[in-house]
Protein backbone atom coordinates (compact mmCIF):
# COMPACT_ATOMS: atom_id res chain seq x y z
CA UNK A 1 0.00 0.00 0.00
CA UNK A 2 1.55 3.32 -1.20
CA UNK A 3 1.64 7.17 0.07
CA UNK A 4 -1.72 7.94 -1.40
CA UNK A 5 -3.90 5.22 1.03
CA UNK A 6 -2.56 7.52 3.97
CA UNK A 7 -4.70 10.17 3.01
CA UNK A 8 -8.50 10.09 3.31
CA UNK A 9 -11.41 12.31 3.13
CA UNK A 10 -14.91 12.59 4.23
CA UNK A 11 -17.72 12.30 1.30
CA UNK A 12 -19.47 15.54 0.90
CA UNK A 13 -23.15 15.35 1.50
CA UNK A 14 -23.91 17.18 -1.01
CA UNK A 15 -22.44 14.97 -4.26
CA UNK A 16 -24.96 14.22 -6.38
CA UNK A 17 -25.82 11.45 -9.52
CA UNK A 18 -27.96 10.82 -12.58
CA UNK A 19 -27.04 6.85 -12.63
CA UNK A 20 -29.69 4.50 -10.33
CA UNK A 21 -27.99 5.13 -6.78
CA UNK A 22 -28.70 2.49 -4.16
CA UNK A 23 -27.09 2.24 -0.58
CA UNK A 24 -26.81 -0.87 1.17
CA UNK A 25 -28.87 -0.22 4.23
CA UNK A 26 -32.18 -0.04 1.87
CA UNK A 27 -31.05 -3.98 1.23
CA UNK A 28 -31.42 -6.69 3.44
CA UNK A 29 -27.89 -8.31 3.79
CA UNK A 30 -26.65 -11.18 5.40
CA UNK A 31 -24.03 -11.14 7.83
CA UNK A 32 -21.67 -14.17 7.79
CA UNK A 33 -18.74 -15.15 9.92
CA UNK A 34 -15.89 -12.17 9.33
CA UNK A 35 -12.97 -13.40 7.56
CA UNK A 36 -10.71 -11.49 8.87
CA UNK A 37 -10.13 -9.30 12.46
CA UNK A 38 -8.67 -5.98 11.01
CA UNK A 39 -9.26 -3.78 7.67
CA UNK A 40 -9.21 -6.45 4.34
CA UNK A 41 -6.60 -4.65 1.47
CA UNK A 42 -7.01 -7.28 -1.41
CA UNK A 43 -9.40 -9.84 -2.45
CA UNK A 44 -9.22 -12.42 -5.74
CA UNK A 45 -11.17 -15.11 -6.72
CA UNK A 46 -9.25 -18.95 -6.37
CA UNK A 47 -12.22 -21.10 -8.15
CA UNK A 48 -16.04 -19.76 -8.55
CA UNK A 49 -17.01 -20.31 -5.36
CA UNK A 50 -13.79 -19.56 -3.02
CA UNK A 51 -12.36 -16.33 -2.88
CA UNK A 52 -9.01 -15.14 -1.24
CA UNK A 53 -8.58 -12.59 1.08
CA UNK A 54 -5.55 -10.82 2.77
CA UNK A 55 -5.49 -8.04 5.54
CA UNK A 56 -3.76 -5.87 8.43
CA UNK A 57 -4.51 -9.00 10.51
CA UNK A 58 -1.28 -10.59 8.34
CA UNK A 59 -3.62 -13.47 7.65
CA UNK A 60 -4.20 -14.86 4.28
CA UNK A 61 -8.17 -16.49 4.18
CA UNK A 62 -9.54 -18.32 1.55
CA UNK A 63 -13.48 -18.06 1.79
CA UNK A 64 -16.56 -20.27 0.75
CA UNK A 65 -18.34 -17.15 0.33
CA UNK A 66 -21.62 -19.41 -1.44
CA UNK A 67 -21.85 -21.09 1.73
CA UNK A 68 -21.04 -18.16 4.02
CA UNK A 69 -17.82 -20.11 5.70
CA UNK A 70 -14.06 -19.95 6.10
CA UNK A 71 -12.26 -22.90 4.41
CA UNK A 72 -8.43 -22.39 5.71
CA UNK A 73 -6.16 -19.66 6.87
CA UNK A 74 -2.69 -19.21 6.50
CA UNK A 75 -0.12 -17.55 9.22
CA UNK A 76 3.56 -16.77 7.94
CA UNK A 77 3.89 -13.02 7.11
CA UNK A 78 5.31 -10.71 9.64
CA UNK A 79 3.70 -7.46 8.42
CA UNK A 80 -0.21 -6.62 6.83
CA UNK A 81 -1.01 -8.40 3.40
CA UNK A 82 -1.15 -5.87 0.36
CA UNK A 83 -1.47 -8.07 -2.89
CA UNK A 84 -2.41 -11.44 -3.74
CA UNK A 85 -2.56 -13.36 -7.32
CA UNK A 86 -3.95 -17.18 -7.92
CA UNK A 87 -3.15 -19.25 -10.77
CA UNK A 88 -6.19 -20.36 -12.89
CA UNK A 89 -7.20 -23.51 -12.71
CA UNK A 90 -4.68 -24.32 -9.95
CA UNK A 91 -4.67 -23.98 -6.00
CA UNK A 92 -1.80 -21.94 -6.03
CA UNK A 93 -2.26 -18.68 -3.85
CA UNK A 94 0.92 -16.09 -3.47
CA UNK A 95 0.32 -13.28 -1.57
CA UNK A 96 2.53 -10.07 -0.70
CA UNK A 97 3.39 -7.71 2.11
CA UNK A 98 5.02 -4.64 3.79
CA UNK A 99 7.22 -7.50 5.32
CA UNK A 100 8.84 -7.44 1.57
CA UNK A 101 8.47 -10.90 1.13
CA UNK A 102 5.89 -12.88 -1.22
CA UNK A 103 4.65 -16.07 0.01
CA UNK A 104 3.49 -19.10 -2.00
CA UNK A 105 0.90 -21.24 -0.15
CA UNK A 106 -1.39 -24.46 -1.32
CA UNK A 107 -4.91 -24.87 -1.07
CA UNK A 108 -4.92 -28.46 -1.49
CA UNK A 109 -1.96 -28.31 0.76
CA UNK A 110 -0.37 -28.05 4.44
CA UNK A 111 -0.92 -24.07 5.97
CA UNK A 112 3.25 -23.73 5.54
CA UNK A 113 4.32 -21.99 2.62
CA UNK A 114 5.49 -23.64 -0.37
CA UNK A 115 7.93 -21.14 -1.56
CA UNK A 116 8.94 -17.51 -0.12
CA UNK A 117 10.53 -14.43 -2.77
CA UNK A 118 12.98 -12.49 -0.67
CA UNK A 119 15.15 -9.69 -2.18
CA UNK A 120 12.75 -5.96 -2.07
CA UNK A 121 13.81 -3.70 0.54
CA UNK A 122 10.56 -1.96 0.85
CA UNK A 123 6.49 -3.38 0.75
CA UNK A 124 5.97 -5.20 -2.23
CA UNK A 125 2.51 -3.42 -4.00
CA UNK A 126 2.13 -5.72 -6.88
CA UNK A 127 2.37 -9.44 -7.67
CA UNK A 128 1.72 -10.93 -10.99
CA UNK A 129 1.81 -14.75 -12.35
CA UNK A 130 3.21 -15.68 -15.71
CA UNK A 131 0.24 -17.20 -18.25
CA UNK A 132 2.92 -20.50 -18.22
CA UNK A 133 2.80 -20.37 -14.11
CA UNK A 134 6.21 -20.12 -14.26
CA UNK A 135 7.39 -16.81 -13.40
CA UNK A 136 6.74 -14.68 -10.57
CA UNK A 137 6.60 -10.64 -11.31
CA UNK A 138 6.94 -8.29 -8.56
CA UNK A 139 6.61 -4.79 -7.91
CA UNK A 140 8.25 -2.67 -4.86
CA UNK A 141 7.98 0.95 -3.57
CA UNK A 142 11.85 0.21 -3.34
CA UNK A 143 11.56 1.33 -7.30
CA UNK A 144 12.66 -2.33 -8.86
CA UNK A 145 10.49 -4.99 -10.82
CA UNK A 146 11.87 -8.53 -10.57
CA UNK A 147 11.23 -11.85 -12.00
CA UNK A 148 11.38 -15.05 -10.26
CA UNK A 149 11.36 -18.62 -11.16
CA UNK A 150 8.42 -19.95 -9.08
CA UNK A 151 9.61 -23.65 -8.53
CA UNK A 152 13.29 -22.44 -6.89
CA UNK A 153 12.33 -19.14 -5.79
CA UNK A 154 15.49 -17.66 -7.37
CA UNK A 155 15.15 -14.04 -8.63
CA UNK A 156 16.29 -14.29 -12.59
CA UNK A 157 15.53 -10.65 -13.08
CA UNK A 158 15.87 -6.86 -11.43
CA UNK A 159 15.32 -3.79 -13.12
CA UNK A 160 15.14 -0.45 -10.87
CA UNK A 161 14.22 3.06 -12.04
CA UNK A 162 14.22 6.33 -10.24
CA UNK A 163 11.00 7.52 -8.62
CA UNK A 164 9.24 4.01 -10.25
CA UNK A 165 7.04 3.08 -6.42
CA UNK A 166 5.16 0.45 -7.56
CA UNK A 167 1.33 0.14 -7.12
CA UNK A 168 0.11 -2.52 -8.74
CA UNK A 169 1.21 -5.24 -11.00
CA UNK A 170 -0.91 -7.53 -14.47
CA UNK A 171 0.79 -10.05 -16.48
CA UNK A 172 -1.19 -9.50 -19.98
CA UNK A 173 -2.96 -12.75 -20.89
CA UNK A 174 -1.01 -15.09 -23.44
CA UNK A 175 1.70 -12.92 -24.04
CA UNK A 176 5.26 -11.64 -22.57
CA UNK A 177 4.37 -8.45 -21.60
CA UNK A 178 3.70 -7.38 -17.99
CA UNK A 179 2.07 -3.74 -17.16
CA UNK A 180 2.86 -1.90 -13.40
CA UNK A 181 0.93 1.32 -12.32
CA UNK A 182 3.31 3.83 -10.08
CA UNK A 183 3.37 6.59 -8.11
CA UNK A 184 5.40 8.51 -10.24
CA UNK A 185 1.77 8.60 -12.17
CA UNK A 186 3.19 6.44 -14.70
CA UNK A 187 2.11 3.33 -16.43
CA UNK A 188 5.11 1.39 -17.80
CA UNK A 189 4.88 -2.05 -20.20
CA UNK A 190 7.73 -4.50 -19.86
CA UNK A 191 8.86 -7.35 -21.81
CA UNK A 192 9.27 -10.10 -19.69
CA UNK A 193 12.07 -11.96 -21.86
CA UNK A 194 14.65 -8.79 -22.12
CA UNK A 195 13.40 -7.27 -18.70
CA UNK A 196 12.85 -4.20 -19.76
CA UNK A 197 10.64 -1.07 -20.37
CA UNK A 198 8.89 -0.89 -23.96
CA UNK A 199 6.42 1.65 -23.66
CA UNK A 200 5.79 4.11 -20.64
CA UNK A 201 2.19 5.81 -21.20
CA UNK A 202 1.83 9.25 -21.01
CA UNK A 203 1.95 10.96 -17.14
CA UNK A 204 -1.35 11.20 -16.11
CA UNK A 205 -2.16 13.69 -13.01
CA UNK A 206 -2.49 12.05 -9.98
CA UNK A 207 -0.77 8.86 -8.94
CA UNK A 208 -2.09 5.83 -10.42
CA UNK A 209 -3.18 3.33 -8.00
CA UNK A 210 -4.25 0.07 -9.60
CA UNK A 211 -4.47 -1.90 -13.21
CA UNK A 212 -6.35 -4.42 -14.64
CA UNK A 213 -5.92 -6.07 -18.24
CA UNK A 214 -9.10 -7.80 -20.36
CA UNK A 215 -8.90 -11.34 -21.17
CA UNK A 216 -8.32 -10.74 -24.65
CA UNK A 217 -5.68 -8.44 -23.86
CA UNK A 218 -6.58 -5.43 -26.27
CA UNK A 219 -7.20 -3.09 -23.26
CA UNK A 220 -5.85 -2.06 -19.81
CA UNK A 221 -7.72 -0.14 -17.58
CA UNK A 222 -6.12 1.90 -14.44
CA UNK A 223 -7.25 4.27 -12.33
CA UNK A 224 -5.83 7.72 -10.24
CA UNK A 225 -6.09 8.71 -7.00
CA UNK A 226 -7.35 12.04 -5.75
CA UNK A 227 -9.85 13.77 -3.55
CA UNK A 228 -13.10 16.07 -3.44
CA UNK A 229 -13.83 14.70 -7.38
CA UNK A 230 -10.24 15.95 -8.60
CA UNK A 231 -8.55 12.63 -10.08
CA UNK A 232 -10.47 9.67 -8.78
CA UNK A 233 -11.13 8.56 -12.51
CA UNK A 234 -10.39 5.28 -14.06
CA UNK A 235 -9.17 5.28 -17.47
CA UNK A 236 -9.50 2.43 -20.57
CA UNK A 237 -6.27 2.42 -22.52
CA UNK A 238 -5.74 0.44 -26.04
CA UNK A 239 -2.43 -1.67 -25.21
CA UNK A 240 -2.57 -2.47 -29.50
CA UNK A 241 -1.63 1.57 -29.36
CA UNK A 242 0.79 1.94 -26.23
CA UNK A 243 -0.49 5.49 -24.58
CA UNK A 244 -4.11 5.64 -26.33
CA UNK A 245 -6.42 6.99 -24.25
CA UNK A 246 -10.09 5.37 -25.36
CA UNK A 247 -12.35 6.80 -22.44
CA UNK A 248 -11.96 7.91 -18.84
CA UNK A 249 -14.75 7.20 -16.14
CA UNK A 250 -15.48 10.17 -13.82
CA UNK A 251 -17.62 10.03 -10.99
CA UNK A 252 -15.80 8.80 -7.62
CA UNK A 253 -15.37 11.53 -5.06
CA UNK A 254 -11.70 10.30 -3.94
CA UNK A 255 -9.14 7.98 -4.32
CA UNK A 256 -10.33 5.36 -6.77
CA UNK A 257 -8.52 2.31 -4.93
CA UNK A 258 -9.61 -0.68 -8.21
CA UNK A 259 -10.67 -1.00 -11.23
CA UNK A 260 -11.60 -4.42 -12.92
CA UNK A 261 -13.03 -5.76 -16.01
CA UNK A 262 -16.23 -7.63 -16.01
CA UNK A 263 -17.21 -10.79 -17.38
CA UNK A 264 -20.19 -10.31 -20.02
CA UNK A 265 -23.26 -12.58 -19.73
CA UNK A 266 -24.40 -13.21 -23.04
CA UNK A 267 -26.33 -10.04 -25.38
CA UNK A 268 -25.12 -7.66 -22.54
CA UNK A 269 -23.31 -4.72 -23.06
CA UNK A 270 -19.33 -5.30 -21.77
CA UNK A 271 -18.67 -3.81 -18.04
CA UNK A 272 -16.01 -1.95 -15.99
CA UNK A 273 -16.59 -1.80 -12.21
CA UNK A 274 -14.57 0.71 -9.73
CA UNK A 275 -14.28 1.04 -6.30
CA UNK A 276 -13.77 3.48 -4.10
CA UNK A 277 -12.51 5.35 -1.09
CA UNK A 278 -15.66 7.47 -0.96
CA UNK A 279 -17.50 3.51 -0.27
CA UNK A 280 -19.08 3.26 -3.68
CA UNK A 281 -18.96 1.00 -6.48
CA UNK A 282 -19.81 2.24 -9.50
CA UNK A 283 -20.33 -0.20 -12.73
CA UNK A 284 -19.74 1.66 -16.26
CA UNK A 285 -20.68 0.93 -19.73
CA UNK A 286 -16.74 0.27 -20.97
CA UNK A 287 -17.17 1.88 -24.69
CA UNK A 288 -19.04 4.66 -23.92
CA UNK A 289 -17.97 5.33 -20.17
CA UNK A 290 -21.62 6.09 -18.99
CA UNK A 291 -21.90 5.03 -15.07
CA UNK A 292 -25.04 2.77 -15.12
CA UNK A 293 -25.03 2.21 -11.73
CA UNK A 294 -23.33 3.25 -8.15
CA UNK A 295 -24.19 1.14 -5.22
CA UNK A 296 -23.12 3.13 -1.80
CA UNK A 297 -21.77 0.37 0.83
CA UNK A 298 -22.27 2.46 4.75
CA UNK A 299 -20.34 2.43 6.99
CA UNK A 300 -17.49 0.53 4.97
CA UNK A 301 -14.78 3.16 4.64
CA UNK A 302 -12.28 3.26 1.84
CA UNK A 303 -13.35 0.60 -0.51
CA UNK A 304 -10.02 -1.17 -1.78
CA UNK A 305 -10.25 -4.32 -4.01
CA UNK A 306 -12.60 -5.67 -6.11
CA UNK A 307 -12.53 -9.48 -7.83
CA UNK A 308 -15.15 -10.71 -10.24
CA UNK A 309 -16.35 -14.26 -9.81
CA UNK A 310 -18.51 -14.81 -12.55
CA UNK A 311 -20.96 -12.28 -14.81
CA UNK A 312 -23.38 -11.87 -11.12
CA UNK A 313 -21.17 -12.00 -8.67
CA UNK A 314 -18.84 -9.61 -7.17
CA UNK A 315 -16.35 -9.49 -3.82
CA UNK A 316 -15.08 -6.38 -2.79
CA UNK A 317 -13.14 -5.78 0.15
CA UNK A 318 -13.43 -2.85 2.52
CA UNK A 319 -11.25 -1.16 5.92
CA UNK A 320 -14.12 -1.27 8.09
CA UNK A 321 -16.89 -4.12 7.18
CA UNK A 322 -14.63 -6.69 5.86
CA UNK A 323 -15.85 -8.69 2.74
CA UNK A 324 -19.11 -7.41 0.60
CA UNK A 325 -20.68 -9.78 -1.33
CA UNK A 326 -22.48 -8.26 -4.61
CA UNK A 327 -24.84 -9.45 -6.94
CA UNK A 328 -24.67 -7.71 -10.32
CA UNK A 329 -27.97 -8.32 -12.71
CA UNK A 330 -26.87 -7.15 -15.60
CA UNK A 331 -29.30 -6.51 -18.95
CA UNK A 332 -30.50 -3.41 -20.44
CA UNK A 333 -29.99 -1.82 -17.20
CA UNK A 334 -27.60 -3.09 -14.94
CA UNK A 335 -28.14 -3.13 -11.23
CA UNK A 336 -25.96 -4.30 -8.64
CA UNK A 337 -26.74 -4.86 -4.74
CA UNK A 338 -25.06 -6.20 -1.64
CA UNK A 339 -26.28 -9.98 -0.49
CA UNK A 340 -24.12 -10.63 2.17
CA UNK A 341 -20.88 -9.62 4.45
CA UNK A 342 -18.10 -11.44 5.94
């Protein structure tokens, strides 16, 4: 977690929206067993029904959250839990923290960790699996990328540049490329075979806090941080033109912390969801960057992660009411709203 989750603001009462605007207490929601005992800072989804969670609690979780019910918990990092990545179709689970190390545990496996990553001298913000399974990438606030062979845990490349704090880290589907967002407001594209930079995007004007990559890998989206309305935007880029600028997606009142791309249920329009510190998510028509729908989740705090489990369901993790479970109907009109907590 970088410089900008330090800062937070109150929502102004006053912020209005055209899209359908729902808050959570108008819903009846179901409280489950918590998954964790401090503030949650990343959720992703293992298989459809299990999800993985990792907090200030230094506990890595992976949740039933169909059933409502903690499956197993793993204890190993020293300091709070900032990123986590799965590999599809495997139980492989890494997760990394301000302790600087990444941890590799197994689902199917014994609660001690499989492999560690040791060689950042500062948090590690952004963890990223190769589409092979493997390579490690990692990102650091200590201004390096690496690469790491996952069986042996041996670090095969480093690359540091000045003022590069990483945020967040994607490996783009089927290819060799691998996108970071930084602080330095930068978002830089690296070719995993030479280690090095091939396109850095154009600055944009607040510090860019997260990325996400579609499964086709045409399009990256990221998004800024930023307070009272200034910023907070999430922006789609074309990756087949390094630096395009398709649309940005304006509507969050600060910091926006995620922003993913959803999967499309069939003769439905394609999705972007965002989440934010002002405790909304907001889900956006992706071509034309219309909000559709914001769904305010009280009394949750910054909202900081989001992971899609299929084209209805939606996790997103929150500082002060742990998991959020959301159902999105989508259609002619989308609608989202919040089924249960944990």
């Amino acid at each position: 977690m970088g410089k900008f989750q330090s800062k937070l603001h109150r929502r102004s009462d006053v912020y209005k929206t055209r899209e359908r605007v729902e808050s959570s207490a108008l819903t009846q929601v179901v409280q489950y067993e918590p998954a964790h005992s401090d503030a949650i800072n990343c959720v992703t989804s293992l298989t459809s029904d299990l999800c993985v969670s990792g907090g200030s609690d230094q506990v890595v979780v992976v949740y039933d959250w169909r059933a409502g019910k903690p499956c197993k918990a793993f204890h190993g990092h020293s300091k709070e839990i900032t990123k986590l990545c799965c590999f599809s179709g495997s139980t492989c689970i890494f997760s990394a923290s301000r302790d600087k190390s990444v941890l590799q545990w197994d689902f199917a496996g014994g609660r001690d960790p499989v492999q560690s990553f040791h060689g950042h001298e500062l948090v590690i913000n952004g963890v990223a699996i190769s589409p092979d399974g493997s390579k490690l990438c990692t990102g650091s606030r200590d201004n390096s990328m690496r690469l790491w062979d996952i069986e042996t845990g041996k670090c095969l490349q480093k690359n540091t540049i000045s003022r590069n704090l990483v945020t967040h880290v994607c490996w783009v589907p089927g290819g060799t490329s691998v996108v970071q967002t930084s602080e330095d407001k930068t978002i830089r594209v690296w070719d995993s075979r030479s280690w090095q930079v091939t396109n850095t995007f154009p600055a944009k004007q607040y510090i860019q806090t997260h990325c996400d990559i579609s499964t086709n890998g045409n399009h990256l989206l990221s998004c800024s941080n930023g307070f009272t309305g200034h910023g907070c935007e999430a922006t789609l880029w074309d990756l087949r033109q390094p630096g395009c600028k398709v649309v940005e997606y304006r509507g969050h009142l600060h910091t926006t912390a995620c922003c993913v791309f959803l999967p499309a249920a069939l003769g439905s329009p394609s999705l972007v969801a965002s989440a934010s510190y002002d405790g909304s998510v907001k889900i956006w028509n992706q071509n034309t960057a219309v909000c559709l729908y914001t769904l305010s989740l009280d009394g949750s705090g910054p909202l900081v992660s989001l992971a899609p489990c299929d084209s209805s369901n939606l996790l997103c993790a929150s500082f002060n009411t742990g998991l959020h479970h959301l159902h999105l109907s989508q259609g002619t009109v989308p609608s989202l709203r919040e089924v249960a907590r944990f």
